[in-house]
Every structure is written in structure tokens, then in C-alpha cells.
Protein backbone atom coordinates (compact mmCIF):
# COMPACT_ATOMS: atom_id res chain seq x y z
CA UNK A 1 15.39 -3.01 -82.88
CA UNK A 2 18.75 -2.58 -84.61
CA UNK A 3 20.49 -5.42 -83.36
CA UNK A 4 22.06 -7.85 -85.92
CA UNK A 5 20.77 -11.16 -85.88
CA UNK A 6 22.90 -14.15 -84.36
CA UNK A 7 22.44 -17.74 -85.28
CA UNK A 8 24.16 -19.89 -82.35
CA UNK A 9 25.99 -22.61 -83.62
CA UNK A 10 25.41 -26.38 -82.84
CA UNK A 11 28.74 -26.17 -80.30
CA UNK A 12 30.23 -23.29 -79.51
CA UNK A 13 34.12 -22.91 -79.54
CA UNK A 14 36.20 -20.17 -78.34
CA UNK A 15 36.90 -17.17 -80.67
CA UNK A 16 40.22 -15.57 -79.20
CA UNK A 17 39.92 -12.71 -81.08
CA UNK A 18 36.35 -11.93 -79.77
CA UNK A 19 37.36 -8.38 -78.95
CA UNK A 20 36.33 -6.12 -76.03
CA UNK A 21 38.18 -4.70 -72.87
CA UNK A 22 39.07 -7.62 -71.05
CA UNK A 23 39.54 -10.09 -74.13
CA UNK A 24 43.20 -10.97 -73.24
CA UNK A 25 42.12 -12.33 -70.03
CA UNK A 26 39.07 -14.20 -70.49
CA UNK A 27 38.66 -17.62 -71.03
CA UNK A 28 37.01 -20.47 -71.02
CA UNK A 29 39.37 -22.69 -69.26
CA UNK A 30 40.83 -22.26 -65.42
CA UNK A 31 44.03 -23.02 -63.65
CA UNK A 32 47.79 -21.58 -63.85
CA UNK A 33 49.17 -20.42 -66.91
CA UNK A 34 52.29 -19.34 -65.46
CA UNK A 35 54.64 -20.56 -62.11
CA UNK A 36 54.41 -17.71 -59.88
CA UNK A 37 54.61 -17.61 -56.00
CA UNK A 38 52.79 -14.76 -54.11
CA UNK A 39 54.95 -12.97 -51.74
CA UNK A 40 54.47 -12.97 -48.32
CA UNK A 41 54.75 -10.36 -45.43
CA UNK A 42 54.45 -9.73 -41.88
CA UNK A 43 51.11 -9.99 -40.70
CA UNK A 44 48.77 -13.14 -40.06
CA UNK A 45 46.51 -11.32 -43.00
CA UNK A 46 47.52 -11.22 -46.72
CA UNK A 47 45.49 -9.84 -49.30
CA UNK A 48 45.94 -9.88 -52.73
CA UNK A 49 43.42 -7.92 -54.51
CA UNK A 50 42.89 -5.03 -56.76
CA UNK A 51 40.80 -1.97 -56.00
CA UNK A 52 37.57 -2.92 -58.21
CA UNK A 53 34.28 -2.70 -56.26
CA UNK A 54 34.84 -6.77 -55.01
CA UNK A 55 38.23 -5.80 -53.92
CA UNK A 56 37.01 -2.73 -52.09
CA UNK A 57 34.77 -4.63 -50.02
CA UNK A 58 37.69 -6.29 -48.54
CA UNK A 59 40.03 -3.65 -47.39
CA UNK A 60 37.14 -1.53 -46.24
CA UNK A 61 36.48 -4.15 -43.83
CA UNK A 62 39.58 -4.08 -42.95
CA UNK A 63 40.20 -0.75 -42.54
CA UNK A 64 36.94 -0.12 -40.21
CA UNK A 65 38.46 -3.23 -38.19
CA UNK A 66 41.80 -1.67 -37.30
CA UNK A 67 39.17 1.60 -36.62
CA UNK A 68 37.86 -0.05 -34.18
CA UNK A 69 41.38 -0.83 -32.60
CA UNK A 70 41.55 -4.61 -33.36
CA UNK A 71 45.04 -4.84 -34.06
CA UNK A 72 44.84 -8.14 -35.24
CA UNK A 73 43.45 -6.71 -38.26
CA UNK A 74 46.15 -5.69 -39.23
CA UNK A 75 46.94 -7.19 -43.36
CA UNK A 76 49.41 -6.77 -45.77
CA UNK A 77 47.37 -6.07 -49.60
CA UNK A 78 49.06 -7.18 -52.19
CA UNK A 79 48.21 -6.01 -55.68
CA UNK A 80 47.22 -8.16 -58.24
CA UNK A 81 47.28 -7.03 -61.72
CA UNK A 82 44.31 -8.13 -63.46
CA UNK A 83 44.92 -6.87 -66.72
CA UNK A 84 48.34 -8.47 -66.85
CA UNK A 85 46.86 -12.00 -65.42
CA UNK A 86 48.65 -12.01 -62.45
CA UNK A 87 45.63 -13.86 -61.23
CA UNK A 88 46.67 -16.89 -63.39
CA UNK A 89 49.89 -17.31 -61.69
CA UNK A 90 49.83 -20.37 -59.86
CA UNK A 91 50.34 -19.42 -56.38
CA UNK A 92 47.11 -17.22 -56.73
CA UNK A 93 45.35 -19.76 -58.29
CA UNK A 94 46.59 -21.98 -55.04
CA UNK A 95 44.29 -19.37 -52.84
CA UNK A 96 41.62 -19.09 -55.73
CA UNK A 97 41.13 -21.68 -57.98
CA UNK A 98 38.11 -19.21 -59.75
CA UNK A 99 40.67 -16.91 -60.63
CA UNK A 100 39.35 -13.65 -59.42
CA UNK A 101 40.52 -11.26 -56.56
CA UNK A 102 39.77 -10.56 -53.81
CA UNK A 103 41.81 -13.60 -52.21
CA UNK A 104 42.72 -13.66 -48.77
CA UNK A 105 44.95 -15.87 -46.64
CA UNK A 106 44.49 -16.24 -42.93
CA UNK A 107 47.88 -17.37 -41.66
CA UNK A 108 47.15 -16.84 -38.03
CA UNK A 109 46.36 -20.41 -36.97
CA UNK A 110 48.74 -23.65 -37.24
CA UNK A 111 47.86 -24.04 -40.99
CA UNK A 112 46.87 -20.90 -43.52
CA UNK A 113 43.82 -20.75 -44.27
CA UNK A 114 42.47 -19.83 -48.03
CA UNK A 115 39.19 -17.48 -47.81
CA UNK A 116 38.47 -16.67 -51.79
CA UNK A 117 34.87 -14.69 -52.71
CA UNK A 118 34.49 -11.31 -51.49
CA UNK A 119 31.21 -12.65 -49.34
CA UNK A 120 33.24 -15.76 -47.66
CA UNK A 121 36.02 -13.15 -46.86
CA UNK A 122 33.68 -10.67 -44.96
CA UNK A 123 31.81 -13.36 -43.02
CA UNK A 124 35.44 -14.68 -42.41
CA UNK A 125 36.33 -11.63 -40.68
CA UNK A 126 33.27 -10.44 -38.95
CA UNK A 127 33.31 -13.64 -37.49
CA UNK A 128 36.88 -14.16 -36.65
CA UNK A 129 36.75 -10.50 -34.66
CA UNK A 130 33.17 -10.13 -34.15
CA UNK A 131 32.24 -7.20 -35.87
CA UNK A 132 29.44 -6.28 -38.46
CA UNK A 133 27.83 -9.20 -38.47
CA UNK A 134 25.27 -9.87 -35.32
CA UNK A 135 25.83 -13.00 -33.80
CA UNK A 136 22.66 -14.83 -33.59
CA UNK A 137 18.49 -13.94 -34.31
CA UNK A 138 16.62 -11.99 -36.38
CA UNK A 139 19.18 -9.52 -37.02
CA UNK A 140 21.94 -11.44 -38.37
CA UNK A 141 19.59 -13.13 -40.97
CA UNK A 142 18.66 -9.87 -41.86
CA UNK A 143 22.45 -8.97 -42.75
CA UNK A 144 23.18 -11.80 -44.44
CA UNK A 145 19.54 -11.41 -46.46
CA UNK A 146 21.70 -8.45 -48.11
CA UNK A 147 24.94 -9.76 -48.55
CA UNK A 148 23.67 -12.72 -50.28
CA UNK A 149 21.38 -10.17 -52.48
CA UNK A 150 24.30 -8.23 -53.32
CA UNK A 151 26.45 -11.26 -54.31
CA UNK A 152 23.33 -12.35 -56.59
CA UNK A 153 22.55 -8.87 -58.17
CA UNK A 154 25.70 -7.22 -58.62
CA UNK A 155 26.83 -9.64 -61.92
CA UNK A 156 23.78 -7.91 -63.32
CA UNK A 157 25.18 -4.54 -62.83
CA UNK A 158 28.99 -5.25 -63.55
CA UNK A 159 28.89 -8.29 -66.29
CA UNK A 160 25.35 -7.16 -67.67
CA UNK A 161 24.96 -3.17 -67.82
CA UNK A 162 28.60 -2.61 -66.88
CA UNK A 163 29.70 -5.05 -69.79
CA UNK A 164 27.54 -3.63 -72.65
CA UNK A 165 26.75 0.00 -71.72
CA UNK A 166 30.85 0.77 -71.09
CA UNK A 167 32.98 -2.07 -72.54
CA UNK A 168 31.74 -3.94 -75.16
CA UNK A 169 33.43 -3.52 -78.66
CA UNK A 170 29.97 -2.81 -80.10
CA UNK A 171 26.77 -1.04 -78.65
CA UNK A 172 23.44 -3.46 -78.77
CA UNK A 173 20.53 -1.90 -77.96
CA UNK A 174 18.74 -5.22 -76.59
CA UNK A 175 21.41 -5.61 -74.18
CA UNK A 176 21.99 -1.94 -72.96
CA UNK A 177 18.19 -2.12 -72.75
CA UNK A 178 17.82 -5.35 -70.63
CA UNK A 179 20.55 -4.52 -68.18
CA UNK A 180 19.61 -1.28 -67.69
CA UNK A 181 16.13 -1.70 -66.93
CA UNK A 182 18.00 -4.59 -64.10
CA UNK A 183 20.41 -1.85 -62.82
CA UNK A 184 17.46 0.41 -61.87
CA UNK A 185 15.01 -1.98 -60.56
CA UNK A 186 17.73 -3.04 -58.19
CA UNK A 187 18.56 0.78 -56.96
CA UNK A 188 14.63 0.62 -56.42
CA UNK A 189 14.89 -2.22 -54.28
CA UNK A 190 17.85 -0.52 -52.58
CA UNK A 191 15.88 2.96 -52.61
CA UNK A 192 12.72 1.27 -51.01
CA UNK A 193 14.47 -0.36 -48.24
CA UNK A 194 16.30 2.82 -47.70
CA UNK A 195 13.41 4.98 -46.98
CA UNK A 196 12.95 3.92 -43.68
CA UNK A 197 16.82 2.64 -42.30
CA UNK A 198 20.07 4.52 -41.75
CA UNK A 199 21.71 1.48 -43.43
CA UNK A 200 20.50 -1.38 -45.96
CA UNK A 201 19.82 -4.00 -42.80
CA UNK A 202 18.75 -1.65 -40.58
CA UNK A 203 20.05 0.72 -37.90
CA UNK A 204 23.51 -0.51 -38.08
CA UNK A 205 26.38 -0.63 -40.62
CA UNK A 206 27.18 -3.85 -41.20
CA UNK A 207 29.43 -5.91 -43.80
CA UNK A 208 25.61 -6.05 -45.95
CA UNK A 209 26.77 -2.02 -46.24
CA UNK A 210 30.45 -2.93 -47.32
CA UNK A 211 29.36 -5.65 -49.98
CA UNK A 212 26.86 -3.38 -51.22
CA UNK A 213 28.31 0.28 -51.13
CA UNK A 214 31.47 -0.97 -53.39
CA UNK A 215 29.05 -1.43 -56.35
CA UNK A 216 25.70 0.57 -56.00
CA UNK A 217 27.06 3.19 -53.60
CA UNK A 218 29.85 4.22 -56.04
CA UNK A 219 27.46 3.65 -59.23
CA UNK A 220 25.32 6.87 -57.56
CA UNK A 221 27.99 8.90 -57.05
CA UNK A 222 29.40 8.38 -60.54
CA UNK A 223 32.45 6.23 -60.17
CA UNK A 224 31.21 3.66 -62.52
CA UNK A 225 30.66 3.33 -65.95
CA UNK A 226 30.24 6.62 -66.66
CA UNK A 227 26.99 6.01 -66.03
CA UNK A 228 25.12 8.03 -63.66
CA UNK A 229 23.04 9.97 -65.35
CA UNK A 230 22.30 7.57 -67.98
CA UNK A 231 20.54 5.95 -65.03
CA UNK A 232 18.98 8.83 -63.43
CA UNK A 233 20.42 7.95 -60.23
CA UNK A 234 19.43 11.52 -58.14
CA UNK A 235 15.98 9.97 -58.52
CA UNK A 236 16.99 7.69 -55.95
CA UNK A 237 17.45 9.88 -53.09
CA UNK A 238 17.61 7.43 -50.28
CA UNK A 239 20.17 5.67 -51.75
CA UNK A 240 22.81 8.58 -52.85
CA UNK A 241 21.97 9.96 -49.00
CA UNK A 242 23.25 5.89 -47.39
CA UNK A 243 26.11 6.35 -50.25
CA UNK A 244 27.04 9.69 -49.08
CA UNK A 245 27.18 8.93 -45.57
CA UNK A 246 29.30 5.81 -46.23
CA UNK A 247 32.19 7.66 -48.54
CA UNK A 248 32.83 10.09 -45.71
CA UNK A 249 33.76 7.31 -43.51
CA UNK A 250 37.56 7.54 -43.12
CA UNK A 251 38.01 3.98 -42.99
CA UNK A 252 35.95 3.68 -46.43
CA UNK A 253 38.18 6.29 -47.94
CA UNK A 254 41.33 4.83 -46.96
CA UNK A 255 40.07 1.28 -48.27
CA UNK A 256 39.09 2.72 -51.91
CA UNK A 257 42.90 3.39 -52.03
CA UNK A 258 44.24 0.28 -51.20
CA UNK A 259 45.67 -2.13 -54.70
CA UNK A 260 44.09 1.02 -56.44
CA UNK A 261 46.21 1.39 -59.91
CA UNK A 262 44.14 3.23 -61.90
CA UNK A 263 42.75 6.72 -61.65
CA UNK A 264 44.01 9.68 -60.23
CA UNK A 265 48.08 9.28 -58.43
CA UNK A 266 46.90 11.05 -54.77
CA UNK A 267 44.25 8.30 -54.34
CA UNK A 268 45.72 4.92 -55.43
CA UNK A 269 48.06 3.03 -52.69
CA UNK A 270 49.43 -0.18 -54.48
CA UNK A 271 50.06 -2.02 -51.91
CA UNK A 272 49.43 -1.90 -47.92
CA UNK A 273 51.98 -3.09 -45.35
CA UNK A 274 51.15 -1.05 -42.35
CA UNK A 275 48.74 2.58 -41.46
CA UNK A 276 51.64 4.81 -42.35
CA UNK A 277 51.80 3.54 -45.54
CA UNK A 278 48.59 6.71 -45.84
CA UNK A 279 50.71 8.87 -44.50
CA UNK A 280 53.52 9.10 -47.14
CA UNK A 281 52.27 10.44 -50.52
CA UNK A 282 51.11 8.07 -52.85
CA UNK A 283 52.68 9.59 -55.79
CA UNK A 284 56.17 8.80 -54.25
CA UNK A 285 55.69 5.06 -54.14
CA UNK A 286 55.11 5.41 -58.09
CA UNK A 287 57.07 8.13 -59.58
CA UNK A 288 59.74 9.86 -58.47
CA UNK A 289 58.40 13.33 -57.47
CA UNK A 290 60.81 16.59 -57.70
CA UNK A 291 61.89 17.96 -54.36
CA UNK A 292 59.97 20.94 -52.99
């Protein structure tokens, strides 16, 4: 093992200059660093999110909602720049005091309502319109059996593999190894379960599906980390065929796009006010594009 050696100290203290992708934003501390309000539109939903796998659980849900002609699904999605710690600003932090997107805000009742995690916000809404999430028995144990898994796992695949395989400043074989070895015993799990049911809770897609499919689904098709076949992940066939027939939902593509700033101009939607918002090219709402 290559790895240099590392003594902790007696008490640790934060080195700002600790280096990596996201060094400017992390911290050890929470709350506001900055007055900043969060705008506000039209509909009893507001999301402010970006388009990482946490935040794409959210506006998927959404998105299959208004599918299934509940217009009272209907959101505005706001984006929220992590990178430039928009989710420091203290209106955000009024919604989420942890700091991290997705937040949601359900102003439909006589108060709003805050809804912050990416788990609370899909139970919120399957709930709330009774969708995805059987209401009683057996089967909705079974659903939340997987959300709860996902919300437990995933930190292994993002903060652990994700986190030393693609963004640390320096490449440690202990680490790469531990997290990887994680990262494929979960797709096992996943694979497993797979074998036998169309979707990860059984014959029915579900929000277990949306909290999963954000992180695992797109790690098998290759939209994370660069990482696919460092992981070998055609060797889990049951699980690229569930993530397969997920991305060709049209209510999962649209959501991918939604607070997506990143990536490639024709898929990323900023921000989502109403359904026609698809309809106009995306590249118009952030360059201006030469007439045809």
C-alpha cells in the first residue's frame, strides 16, 4: 500500500486550504453567510435545487406528477448555485438549515411549509397527491425499505467512491479501494433484487425508483464519475435493464433538465416556471443564439 501515513492530531482544526473540488464551500460550521431572500413565483410549489442526483429526485417526481394530470403539481424550480454558495444565503438556509438542496416550500396551506431532504420531500408529495407511495400494508413498507436504503447507501457512493475516485486533490489507493468495493456490493444488492421485479420494490414504480435511479441508475449508464467501467457495471445486467427503462420515461428526461447548469446547453433548463418552459430551446434562455 502506497498511501502516506497520517498521524491525527490531539484536536483537529480546520485547514482552509485543504484543497479538492468543493473546498470553497465546505465547512465545518452552518448557518448564513450572506443576507439573501429566495424569490418567489406563482405556484403553491417552489423548489430550489440544482440538478445533482438529490436534486433530480425531486423534479422527477414532479414531473411524473403533472404526467399524471395533477395540476396541483405544478412548481416553480429555482436554481441554486452550489458552487457559488447560494445555499448559504440566508433565506435558503431559512428552508434548510443543513445547507444542501433539494429544498422545497409548500405554500399551498395557510402557512408555508419547509420540506428539506430529498427523502422528506418525496414522501411529502406522494402523500400530499397520493402517488408512488402505497398507502397502507405490506407494500408501502416495502417502498419505504428502499428509500430509506438509498438515503443510507448513497453517501457511500457520492462522498466515499465519488469523493476519492473523481475529486480528490490526490489519488489514495486505500480509499479508492474501500469505496469501491462499497459501490459494487451495493449494485449487487440492487442487481439481486432486480432479478426477479420490474422495479426495486416490486411491480410498481414508486418514489423507492426516483430516490434510487438519480444515483445508481445514472452511475450504470455512465453519467457519474467517469466511472463506469472502472466498476464493471454491464456485469450488472438487471440493474442497467431497470435504469434503461427508467431514462426513457419522458417525465424522467424532462426532470434531469430541470436547475441543470452544467453539461451539454440542449439538456440543462435553469429554472422551471411552467411545461412550456421545454418547449423553447434551452440554449436561448442562456446565450443569445443567431437567427436561422
Amino acid at each position: 500500500m502506497s498511501d502516506t501515513t497520517y498521524t491525527p492530531p490531539k484536536v483537529w482544526t480546520w485547514e482552509q486550504d485543504s484543497g479538492g473540488r468543493f473546498a470553497a464551500i465546505n465547512r465545518p460550521i452552518a448557518g448564513a453567510t450572506q443576507d439573501k431572500e429566495l424569490p418567489v413565483g406563482e405556484h403553491p410549489l417552489q423548489l430550489y435545487s440544482l440538478a445533482t442526483p438529490n436534486g433530480v429526485k425531486v423534479t422527477v417526481m414532479l414531473e411524473e406528477l403533472l404526467a399524471l394530470g395533477v395540476k396541483e403539481a405544478e412548481y416553480d424550480a429555482w436554481l441554486i448555485n452550489i458552487g457559488e454558495g447560494d445555499q448559504f444565503g440566508s433565506g435558503f438556509v431559512g428552508i434548510n438549515p443543513n445547507s444542501k438542496i433539494p429544498a422545497l416550500q409548500d405554500r399551498s396551506g395557510d402557512a408555508p411549509v419547509r420540506v428539506f431532504e430529498s427523502a422528506s420531500i418525496l414522501m411529502h408529495l406522494a402523500e400530499k397527491f397520493g402517488h408512488f407511495l402505497p398507502k397502507d400494508g405490506p407494500a408501502r413498507t416495502e417502498v419505504l425499505n428502499w428509500v430509506f436504503w438509498q438515503m443510507g447507501s448513497a453517501p457511500y457512493l457520492g462522498g466515499g467512491f465519488g469523493h476519492f475516485y473523481a475529486y480528490a486533490p490526490e489519488k489514495f489507493e486505500y480509499a479508492i479501494n474501500r469505496f469501491s468495493m462499497e459501490a459494487k456490493r451495493q449494485l449487487d444488492v440492487l442487481n439481486r433484487e432486480l432479478a426477479e421485479k420490474t422495479y426495486i420494490a416490486g411491480e410498481d414504480y414508486s418514489i423507492a425508483d426516483m430516490a434510487i435511479w438519480p444515483w445508481y441508475g445514472q452511475l450504470v449508464l455512465g453519467r457519474l464519475y467517469d466511472a463506469a467501467e472502472f466498476l464493471d457495471v454491464e456485469s450488472y445486467e438487471h440493474v442497467m435493464r431497470w435504469a434503461k427503462a427508467i431514462d426513457a420515461r419522458p417525465a424522467v428526461q424532462r426532470g434531469r433538465m430541470v436547475n441543470r447548469s452544467f453539461g451539454e446547453l440542449s439538456a440543462q433548463l435553469r429554472e422551471r416556471h411552467a411545461a412550456s418552459d421545454f418547449d423553447t430551446r434551452t440554449q436561448d434562455k442562456l446565450e443569445p443564439v443567431e437567427a436561422e
